[in-house]
C-alpha atoms as a PDB file:
ATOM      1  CA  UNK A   1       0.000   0.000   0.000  1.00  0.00           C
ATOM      2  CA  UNK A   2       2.908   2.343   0.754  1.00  0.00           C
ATOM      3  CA  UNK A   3       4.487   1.873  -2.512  1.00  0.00           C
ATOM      4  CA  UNK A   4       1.327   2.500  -4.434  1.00  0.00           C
ATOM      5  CA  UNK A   5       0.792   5.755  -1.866  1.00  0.00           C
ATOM      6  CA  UNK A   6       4.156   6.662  -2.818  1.00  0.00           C
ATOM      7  CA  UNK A   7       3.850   6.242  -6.219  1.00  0.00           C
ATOM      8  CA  UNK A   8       0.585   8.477  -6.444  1.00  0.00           C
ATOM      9  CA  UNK A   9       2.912  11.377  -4.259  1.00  0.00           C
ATOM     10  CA  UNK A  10       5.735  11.448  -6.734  1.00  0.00           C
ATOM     11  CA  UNK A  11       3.619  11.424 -10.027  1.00  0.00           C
ATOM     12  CA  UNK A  12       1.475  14.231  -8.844  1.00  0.00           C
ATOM     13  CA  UNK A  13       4.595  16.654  -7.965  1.00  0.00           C
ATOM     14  CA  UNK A  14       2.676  18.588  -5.844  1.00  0.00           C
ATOM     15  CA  UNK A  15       5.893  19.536  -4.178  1.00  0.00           C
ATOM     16  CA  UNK A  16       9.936  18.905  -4.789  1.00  0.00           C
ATOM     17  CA  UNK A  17      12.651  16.443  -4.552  1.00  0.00           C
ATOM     18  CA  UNK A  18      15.617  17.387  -1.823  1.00  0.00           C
ATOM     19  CA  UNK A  19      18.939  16.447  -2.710  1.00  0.00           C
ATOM     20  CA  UNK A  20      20.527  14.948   0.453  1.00  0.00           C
ATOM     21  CA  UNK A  21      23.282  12.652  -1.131  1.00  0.00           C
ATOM     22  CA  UNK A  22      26.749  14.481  -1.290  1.00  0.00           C
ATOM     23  CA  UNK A  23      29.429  11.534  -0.941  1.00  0.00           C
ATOM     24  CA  UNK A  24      32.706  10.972   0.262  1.00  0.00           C
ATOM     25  CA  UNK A  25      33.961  13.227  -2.048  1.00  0.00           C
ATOM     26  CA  UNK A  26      31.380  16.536  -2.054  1.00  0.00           C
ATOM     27  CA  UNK A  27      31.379  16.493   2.291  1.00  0.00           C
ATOM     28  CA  UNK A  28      34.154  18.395   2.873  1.00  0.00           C
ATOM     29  CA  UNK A  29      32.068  21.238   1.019  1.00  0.00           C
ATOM     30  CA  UNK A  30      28.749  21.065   2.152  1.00  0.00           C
ATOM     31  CA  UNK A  31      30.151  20.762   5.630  1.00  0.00           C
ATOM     32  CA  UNK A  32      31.856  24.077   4.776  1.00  0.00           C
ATOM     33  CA  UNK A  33      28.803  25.933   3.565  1.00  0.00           C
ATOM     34  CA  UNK A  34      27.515  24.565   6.827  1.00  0.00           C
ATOM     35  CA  UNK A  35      29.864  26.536   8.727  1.00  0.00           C
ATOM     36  CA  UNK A  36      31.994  23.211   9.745  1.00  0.00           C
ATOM     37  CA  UNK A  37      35.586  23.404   8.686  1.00  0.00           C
ATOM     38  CA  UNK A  38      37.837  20.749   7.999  1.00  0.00           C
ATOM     39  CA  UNK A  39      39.874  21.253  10.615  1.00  0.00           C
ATOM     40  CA  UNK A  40      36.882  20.420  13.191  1.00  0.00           C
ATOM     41  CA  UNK A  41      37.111  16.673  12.312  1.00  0.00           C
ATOM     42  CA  UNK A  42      40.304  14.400  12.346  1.00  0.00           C
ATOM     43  CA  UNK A  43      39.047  10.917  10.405  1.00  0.00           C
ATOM     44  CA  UNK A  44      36.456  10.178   7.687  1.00  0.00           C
ATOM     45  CA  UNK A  45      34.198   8.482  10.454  1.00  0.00           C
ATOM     46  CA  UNK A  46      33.937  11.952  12.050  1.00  0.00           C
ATOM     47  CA  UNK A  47      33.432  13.526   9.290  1.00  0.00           C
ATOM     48  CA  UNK A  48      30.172  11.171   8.178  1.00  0.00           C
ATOM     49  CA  UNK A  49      28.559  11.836  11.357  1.00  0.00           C
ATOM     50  CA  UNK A  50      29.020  15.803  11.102  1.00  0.00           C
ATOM     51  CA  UNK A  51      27.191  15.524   7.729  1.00  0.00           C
ATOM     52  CA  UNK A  52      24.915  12.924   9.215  1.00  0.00           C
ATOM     53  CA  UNK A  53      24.032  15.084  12.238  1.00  0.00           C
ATOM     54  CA  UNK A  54      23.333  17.981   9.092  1.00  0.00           C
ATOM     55  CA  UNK A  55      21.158  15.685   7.291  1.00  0.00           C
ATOM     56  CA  UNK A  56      19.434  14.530  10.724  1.00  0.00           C
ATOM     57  CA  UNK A  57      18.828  18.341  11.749  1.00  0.00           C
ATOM     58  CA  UNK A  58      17.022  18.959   8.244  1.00  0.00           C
ATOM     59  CA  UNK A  59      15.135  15.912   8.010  1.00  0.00           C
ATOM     60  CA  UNK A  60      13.846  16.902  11.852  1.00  0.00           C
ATOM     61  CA  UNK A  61      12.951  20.349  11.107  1.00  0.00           C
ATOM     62  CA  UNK A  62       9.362  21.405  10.975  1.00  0.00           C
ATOM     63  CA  UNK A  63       9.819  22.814   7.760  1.00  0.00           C
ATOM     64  CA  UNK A  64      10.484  19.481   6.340  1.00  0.00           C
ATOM     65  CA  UNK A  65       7.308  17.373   5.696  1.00  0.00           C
ATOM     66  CA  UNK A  66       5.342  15.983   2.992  1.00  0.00           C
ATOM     67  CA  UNK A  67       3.333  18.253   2.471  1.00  0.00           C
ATOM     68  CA  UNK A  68       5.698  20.721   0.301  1.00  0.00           C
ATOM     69  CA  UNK A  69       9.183  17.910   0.308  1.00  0.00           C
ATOM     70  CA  UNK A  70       7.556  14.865  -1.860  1.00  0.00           C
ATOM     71  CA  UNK A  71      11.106  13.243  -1.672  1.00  0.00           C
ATOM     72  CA  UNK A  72      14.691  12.682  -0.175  1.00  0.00           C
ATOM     73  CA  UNK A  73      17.815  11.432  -1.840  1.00  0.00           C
ATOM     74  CA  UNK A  74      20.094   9.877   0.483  1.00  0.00           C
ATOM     75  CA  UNK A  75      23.299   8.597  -0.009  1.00  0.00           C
ATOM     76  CA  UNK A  76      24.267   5.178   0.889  1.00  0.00           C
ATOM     77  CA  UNK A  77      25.254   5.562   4.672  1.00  0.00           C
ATOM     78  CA  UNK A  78      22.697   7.805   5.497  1.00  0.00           C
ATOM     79  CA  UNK A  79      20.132   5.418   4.339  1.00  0.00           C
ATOM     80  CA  UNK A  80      21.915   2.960   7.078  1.00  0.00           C
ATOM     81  CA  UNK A  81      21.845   5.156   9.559  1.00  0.00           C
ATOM     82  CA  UNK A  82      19.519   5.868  11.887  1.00  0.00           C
ATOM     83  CA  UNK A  83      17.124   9.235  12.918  1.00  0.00           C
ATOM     84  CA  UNK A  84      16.064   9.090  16.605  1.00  0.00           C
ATOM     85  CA  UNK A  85      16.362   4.818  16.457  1.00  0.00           C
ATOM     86  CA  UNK A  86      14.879   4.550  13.307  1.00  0.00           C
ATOM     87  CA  UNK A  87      16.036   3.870  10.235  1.00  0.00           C
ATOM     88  CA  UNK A  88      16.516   7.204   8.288  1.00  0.00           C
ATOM     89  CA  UNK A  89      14.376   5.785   4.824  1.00  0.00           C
ATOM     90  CA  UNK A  90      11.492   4.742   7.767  1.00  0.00           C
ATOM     91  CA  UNK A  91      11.852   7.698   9.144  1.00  0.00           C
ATOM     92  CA  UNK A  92      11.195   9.729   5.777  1.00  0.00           C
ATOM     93  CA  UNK A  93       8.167   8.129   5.574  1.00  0.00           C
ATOM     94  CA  UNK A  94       6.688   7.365   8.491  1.00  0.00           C
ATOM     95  CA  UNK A  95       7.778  10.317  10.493  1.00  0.00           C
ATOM     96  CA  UNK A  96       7.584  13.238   7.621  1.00  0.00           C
ATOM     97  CA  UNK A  97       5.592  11.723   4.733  1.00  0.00           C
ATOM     98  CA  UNK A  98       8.590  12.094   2.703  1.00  0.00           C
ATOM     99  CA  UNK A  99       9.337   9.288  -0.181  1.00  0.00           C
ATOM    100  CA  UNK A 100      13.219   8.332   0.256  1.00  0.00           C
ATOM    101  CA  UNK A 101      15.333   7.552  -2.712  1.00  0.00           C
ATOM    102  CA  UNK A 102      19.298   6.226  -3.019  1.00  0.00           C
ATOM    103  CA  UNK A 103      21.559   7.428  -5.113  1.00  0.00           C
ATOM    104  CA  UNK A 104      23.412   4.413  -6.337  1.00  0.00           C
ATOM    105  CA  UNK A 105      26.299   5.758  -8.542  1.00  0.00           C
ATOM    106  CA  UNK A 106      30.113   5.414  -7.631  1.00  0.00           C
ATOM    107  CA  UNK A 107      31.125   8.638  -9.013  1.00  0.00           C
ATOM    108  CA  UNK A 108      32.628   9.476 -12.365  1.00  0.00           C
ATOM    109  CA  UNK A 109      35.329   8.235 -14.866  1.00  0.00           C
ATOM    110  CA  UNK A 110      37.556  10.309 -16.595  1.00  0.00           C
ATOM    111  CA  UNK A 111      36.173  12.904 -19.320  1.00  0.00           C
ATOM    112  CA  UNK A 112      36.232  11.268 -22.650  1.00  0.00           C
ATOM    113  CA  UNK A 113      34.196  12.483 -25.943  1.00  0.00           C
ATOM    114  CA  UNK A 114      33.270  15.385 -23.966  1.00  0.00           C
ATOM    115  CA  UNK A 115      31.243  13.170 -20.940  1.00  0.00           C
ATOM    116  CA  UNK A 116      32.053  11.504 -18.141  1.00  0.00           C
ATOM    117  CA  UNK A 117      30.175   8.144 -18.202  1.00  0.00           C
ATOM    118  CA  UNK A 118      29.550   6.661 -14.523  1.00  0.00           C
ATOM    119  CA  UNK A 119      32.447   4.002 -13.230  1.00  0.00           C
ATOM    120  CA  UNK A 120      31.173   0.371 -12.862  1.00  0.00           C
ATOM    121  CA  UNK A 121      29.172  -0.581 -10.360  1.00  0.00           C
ATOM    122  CA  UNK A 122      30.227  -4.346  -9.748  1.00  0.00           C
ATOM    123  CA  UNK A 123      28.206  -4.696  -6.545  1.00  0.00           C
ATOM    124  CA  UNK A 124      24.667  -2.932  -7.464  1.00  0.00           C
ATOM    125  CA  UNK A 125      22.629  -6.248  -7.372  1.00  0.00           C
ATOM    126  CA  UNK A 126      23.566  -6.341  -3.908  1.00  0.00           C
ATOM    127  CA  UNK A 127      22.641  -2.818  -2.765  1.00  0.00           C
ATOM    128  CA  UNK A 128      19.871  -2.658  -5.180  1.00  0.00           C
ATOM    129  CA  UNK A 129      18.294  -5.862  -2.712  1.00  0.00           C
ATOM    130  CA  UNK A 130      19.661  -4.236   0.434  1.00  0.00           C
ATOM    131  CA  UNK A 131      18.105  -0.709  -0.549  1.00  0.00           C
ATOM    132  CA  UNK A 132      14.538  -2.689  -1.079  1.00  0.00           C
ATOM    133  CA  UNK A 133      15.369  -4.056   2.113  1.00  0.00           C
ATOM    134  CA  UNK A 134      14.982  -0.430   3.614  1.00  0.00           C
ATOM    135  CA  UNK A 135      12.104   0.153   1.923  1.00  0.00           C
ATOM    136  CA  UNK A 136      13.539   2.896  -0.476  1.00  0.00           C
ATOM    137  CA  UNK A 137      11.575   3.647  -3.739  1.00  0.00           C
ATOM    138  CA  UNK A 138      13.804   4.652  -5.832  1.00  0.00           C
ATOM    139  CA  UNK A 139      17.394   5.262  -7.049  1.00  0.00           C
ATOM    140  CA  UNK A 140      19.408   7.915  -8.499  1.00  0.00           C
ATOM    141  CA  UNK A 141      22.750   8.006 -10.884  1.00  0.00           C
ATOM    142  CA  UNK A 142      24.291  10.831 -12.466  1.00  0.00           C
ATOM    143  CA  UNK A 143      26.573  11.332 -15.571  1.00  0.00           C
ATOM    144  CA  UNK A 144      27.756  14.782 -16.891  1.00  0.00           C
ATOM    145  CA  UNK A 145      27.566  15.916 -20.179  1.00  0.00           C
ATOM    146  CA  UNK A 146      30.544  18.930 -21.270  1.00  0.00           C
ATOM    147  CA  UNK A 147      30.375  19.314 -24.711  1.00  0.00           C
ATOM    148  CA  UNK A 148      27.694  19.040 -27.199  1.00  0.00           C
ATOM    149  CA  UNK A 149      29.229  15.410 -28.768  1.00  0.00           C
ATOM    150  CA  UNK A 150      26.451  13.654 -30.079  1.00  0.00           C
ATOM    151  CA  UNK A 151      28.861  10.397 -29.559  1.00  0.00           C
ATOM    152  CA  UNK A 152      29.507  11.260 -26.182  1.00  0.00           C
ATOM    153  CA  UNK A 153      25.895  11.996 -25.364  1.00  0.00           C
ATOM    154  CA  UNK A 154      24.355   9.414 -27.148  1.00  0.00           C
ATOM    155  CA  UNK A 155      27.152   6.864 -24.426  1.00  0.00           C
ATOM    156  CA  UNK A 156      25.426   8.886 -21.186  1.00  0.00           C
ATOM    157  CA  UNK A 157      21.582   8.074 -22.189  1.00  0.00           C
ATOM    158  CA  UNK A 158      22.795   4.506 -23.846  1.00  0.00           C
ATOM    159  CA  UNK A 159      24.767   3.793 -20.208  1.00  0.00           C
ATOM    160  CA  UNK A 160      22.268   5.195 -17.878  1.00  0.00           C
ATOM    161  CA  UNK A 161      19.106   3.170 -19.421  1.00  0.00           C
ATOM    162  CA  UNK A 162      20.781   0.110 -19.554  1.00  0.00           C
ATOM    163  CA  UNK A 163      21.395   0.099 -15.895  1.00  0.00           C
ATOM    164  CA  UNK A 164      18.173   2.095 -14.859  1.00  0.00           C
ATOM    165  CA  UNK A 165      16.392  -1.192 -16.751  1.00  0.00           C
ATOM    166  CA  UNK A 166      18.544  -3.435 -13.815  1.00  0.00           C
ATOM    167  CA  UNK A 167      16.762  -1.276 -11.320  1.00  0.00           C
ATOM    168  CA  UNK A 168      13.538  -1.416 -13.047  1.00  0.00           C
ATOM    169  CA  UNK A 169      13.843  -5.408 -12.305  1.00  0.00           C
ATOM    170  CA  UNK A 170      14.686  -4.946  -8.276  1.00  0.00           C
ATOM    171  CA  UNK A 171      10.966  -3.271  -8.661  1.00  0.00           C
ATOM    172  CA  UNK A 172      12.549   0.405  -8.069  1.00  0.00           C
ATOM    173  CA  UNK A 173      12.343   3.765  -9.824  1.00  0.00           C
ATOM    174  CA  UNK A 174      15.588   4.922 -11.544  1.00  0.00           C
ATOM    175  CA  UNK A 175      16.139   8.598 -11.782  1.00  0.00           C
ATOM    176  CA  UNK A 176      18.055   9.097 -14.876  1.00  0.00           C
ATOM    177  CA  UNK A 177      20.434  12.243 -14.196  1.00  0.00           C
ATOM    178  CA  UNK A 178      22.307  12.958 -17.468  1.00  0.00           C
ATOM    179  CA  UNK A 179      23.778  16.371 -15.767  1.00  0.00           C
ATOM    180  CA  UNK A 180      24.500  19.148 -18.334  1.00  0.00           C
ATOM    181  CA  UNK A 181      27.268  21.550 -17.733  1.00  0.00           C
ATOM    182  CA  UNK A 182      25.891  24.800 -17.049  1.00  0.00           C
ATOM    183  CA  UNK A 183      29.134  27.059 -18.393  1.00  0.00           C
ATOM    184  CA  UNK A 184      29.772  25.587 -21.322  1.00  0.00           C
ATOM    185  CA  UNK A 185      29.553  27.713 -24.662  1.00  0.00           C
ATOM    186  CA  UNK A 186      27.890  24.673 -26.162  1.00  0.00           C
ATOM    187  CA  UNK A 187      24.769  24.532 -23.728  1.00  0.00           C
ATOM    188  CA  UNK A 188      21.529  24.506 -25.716  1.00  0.00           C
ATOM    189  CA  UNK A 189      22.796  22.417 -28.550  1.00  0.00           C
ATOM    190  CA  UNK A 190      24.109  19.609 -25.570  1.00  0.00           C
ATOM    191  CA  UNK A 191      20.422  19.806 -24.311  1.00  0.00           C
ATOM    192  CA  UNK A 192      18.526  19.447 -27.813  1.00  0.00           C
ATOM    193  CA  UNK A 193      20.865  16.198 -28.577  1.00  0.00           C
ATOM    194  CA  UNK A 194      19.873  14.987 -24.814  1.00  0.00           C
ATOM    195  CA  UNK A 195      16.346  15.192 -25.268  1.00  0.00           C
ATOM    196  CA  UNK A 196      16.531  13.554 -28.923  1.00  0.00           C
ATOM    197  CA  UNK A 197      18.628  10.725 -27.169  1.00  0.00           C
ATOM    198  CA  UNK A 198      16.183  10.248 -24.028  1.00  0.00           C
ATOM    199  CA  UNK A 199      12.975  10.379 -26.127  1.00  0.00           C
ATOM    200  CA  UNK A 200      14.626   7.490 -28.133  1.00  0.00           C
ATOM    201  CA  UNK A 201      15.204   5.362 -25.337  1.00  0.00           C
ATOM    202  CA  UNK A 202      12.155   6.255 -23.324  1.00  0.00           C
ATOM    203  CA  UNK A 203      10.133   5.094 -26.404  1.00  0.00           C
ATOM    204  CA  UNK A 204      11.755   1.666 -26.372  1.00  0.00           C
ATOM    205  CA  UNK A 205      10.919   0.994 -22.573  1.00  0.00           C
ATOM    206  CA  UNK A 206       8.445  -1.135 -22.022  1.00  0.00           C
ATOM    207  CA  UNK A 207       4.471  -0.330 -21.639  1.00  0.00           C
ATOM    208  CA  UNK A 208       4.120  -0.807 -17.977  1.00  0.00           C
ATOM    209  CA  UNK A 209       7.738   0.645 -16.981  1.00  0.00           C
ATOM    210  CA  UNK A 210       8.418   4.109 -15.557  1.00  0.00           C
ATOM    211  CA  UNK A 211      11.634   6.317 -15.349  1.00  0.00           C
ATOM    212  CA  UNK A 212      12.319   9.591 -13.595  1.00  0.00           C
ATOM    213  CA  UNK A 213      14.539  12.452 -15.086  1.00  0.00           C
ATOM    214  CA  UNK A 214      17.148  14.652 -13.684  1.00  0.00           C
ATOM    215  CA  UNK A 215      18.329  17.265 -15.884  1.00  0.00           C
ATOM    216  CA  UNK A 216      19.798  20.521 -15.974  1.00  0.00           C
ATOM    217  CA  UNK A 217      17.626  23.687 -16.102  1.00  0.00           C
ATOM    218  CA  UNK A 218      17.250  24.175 -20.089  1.00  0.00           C
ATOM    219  CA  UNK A 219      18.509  27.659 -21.782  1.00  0.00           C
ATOM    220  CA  UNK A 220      15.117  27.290 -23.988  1.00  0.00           C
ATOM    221  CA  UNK A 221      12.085  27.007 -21.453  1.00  0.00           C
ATOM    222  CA  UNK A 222      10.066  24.072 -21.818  1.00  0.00           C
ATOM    223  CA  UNK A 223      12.666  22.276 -23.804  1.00  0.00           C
ATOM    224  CA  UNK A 224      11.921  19.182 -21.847  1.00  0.00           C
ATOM    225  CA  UNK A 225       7.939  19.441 -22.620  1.00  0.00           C
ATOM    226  CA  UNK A 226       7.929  16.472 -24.451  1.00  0.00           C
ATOM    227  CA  UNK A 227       9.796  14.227 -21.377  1.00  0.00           C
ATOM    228  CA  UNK A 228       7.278  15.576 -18.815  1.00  0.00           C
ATOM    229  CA  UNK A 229       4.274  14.639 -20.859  1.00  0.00           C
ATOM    230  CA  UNK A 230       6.157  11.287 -22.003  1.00  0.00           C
ATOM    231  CA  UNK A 231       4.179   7.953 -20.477  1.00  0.00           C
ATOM    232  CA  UNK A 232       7.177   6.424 -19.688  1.00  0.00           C
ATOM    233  CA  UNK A 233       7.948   9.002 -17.431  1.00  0.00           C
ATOM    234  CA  UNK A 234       6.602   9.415 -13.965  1.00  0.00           C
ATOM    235  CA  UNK A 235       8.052  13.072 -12.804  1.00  0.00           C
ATOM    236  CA  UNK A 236      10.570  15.224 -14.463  1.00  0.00           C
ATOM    237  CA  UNK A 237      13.139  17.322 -11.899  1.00  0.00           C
ATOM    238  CA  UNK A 238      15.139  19.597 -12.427  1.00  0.00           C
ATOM    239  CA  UNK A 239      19.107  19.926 -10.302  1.00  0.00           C
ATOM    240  CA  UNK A 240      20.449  23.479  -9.473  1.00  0.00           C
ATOM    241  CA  UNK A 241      23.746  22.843 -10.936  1.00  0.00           C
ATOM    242  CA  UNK A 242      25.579  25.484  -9.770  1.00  0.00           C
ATOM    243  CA  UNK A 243      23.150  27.871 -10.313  1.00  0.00           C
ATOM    244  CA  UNK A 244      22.286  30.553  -6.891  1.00  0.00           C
ATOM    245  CA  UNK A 245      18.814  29.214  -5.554  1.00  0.00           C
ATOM    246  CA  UNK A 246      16.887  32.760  -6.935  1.00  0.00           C
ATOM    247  CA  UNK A 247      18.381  31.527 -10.800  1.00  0.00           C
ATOM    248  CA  UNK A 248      17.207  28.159 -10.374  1.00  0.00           C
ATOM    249  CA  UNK A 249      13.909  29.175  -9.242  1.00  0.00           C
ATOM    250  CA  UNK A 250      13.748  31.110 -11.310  1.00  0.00           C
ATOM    251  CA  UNK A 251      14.375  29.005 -14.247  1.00  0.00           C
ATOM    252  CA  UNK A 252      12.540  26.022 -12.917  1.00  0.00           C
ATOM    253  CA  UNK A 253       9.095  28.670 -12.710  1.00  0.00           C
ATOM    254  CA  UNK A 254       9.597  28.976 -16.315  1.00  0.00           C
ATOM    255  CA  UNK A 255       9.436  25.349 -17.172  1.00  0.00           C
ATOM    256  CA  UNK A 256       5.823  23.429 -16.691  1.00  0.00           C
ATOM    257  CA  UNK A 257       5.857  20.719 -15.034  1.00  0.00           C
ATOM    258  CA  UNK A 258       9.475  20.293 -14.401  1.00  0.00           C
ATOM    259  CA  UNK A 259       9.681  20.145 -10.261  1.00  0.00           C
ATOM    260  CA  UNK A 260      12.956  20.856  -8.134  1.00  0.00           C
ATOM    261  CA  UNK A 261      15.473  18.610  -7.135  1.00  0.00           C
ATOM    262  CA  UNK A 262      17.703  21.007  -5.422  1.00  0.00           C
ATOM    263  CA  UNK A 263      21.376  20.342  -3.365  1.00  0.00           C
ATOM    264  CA  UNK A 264      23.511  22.973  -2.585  1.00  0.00           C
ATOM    265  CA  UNK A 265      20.358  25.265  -3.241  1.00  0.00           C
ATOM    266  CA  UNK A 266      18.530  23.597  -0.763  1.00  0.00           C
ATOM    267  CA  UNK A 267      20.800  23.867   2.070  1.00  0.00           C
ATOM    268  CA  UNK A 268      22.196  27.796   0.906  1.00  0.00           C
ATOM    269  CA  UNK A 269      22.113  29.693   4.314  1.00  0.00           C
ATOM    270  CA  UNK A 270      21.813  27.024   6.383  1.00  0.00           C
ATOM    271  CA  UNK A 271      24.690  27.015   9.234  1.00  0.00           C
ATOM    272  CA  UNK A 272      25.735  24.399  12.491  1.00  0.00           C
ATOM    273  CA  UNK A 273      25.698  27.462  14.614  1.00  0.00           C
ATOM    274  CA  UNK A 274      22.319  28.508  13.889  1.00  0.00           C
ATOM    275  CA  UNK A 275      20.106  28.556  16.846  1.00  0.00           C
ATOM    276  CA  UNK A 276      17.002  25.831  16.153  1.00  0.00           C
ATOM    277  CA  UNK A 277      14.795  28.866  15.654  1.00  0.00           C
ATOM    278  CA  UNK A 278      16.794  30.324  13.279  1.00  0.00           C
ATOM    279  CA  UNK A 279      17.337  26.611  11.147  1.00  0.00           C
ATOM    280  CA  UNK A 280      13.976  26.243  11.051  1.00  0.00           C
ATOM    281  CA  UNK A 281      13.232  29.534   9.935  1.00  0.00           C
ATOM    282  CA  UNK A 282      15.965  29.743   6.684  1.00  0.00           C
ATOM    283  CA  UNK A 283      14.959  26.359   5.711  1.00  0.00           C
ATOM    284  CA  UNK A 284      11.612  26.973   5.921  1.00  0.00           C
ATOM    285  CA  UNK A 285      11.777  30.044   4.066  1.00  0.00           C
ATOM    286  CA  UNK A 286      13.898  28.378   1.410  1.00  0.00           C
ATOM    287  CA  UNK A 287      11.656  25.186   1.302  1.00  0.00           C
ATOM    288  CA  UNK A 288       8.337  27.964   0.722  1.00  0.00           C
ATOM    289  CA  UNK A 289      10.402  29.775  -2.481  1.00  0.00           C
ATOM    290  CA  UNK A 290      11.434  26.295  -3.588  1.00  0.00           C
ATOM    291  CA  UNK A 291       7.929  24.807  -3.447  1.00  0.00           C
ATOM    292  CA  UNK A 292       6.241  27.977  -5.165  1.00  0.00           C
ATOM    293  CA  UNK A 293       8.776  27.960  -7.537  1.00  0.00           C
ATOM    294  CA  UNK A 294       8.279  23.844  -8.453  1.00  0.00           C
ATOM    295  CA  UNK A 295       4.478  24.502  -9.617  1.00  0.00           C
ATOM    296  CA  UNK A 296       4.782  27.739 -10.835  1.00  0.00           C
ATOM    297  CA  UNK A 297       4.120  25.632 -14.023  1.00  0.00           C
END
């Protein structure tokens, strides 16, 4: 019943996706837009539960429900972690109404054709069980796109549909990210060779299978249309990219049906030494231009 409730929450996008899955090697950062230097931990271990305890403190706040946050990406150790004794993708649910997702991905190779494909994933059968385990919906796995190569393009969609169809058989819901670039010359032609590509592919999926899409806020509004309205696809969201949170809203107003799927964005102005009222306060205030911003269209 869950699955079908959750299901029904992220087609109707009455809300956004938050980005909670920096790894290993994007902590150090968002623990330093987070006001937590590096100097203020001496191991990885201490490290993971500083970002854990960030994760934990946004997950808790008020401002972070179901009723505006339709889902959570969590990376791989948050997801088996706990929140208060229970396991964080339970929590999500249960606690805040929130569907959880895992990104899956083991980071990038090396640029090549101008993209950098994802490296192999020799052990995803076994997290892919293990994730269903923790009742997780769904999964996410980015590539990045910097050039407008129609070769190199055409390997990203190619690579990230056959393995989203692996997922599709563990019963979960891939979210395709094939991440565009946002400063290269190059842009808009990139993106009108990535939707030719994913339309392509989504056609060939089966009748009863479903996909979600990541992508990069387009330079032509509404470039991605055709993917929101696609039946193959069950919700369309868009990353910040590098973009400040007021571009990427306001980018993301200008494209219907496209919802956010936000990072950096999300937590912007969020700091450790920030009293609670104050934490709840910026993210709530960030969560409110985030959600207006998501079904603008």
């Amino acid at each position: 019943m869950s699955k079908e409730k959750q299901t029904e929450q992220i087609r109707a996008a009455q809300g956004f996706i938050a980005a909670l899955d920096q790894s290993g090697g994007s902590t150090p950062k968002a623990l330093k837009l987070y006001g937590i230097e590096e100097d203020a931990y001496g191991s990885e271990a201490e490290m993971f539960d500083l970002i854990h305890a960030m994760r934990s403190r946004i997950i808790k706040s008020p401002a972070f429900t179901g009723d505006k946050i339709i889902g959570a990406i969590l990376f791989e150790m948050t997801m088996d972690r706990e929140i208060d004794g229970i396991p964080t993708a339970t929590y999500l649910w249960e606690e805040r109404g929130v569907v959880p997702f895992l990104k899956v991905d083991k980071g990038l190779a090396d640029e090549a054709d101008g993209v950098r494909l994802m490296k192999p994933m020799p052990d995803l059968d076994k997290l892919l069980e293990k994730a269903v385990s923790k009742g997780i919906f769904g999964t996410k796995m980015r590539s990045v796109i910097d050039a407008a190569s129609p070769s190199g393009i055409a390997a990203v969609v190619d690579q990230q549909f056959e393995i989203g169809e692996k997922i599709l058989s563990h019963g979960l819901t891939p979210i395709i990210e094939p991440e565009v670039t946002i400063t290269i010359a190059d842009k808009a032609e990139a993106e009108t060779i990535l939707l030719a590509e994913l339309q392509k592919h989504l056609d060939a999926l089966p009748g009863d299978k479903q996909v979600m899409l990541k992508l990069t806020l387009p330079e032509v509004a509404n470039l991605y249309k055709p993917l929101v309205d696609h039946p193959r696809v069950m919700c369309v969201v868009a990353l910040s990219g590098g973009y400040s949170r007021a571009e990427a809203n306001d980018r993301l107003s200008k494209n219907t049906g496209m919802i956010a799927s936000f990072s950096r964005a999300l937590t912007e102005g969020l700091s450790a030494q920030q009293s609670a009222e104050d934490f709840d306060g910026t993210l709530g205030a960030t969560v409110e231009t985030v959600f207006t911003a998501s079904i603008a269209g």
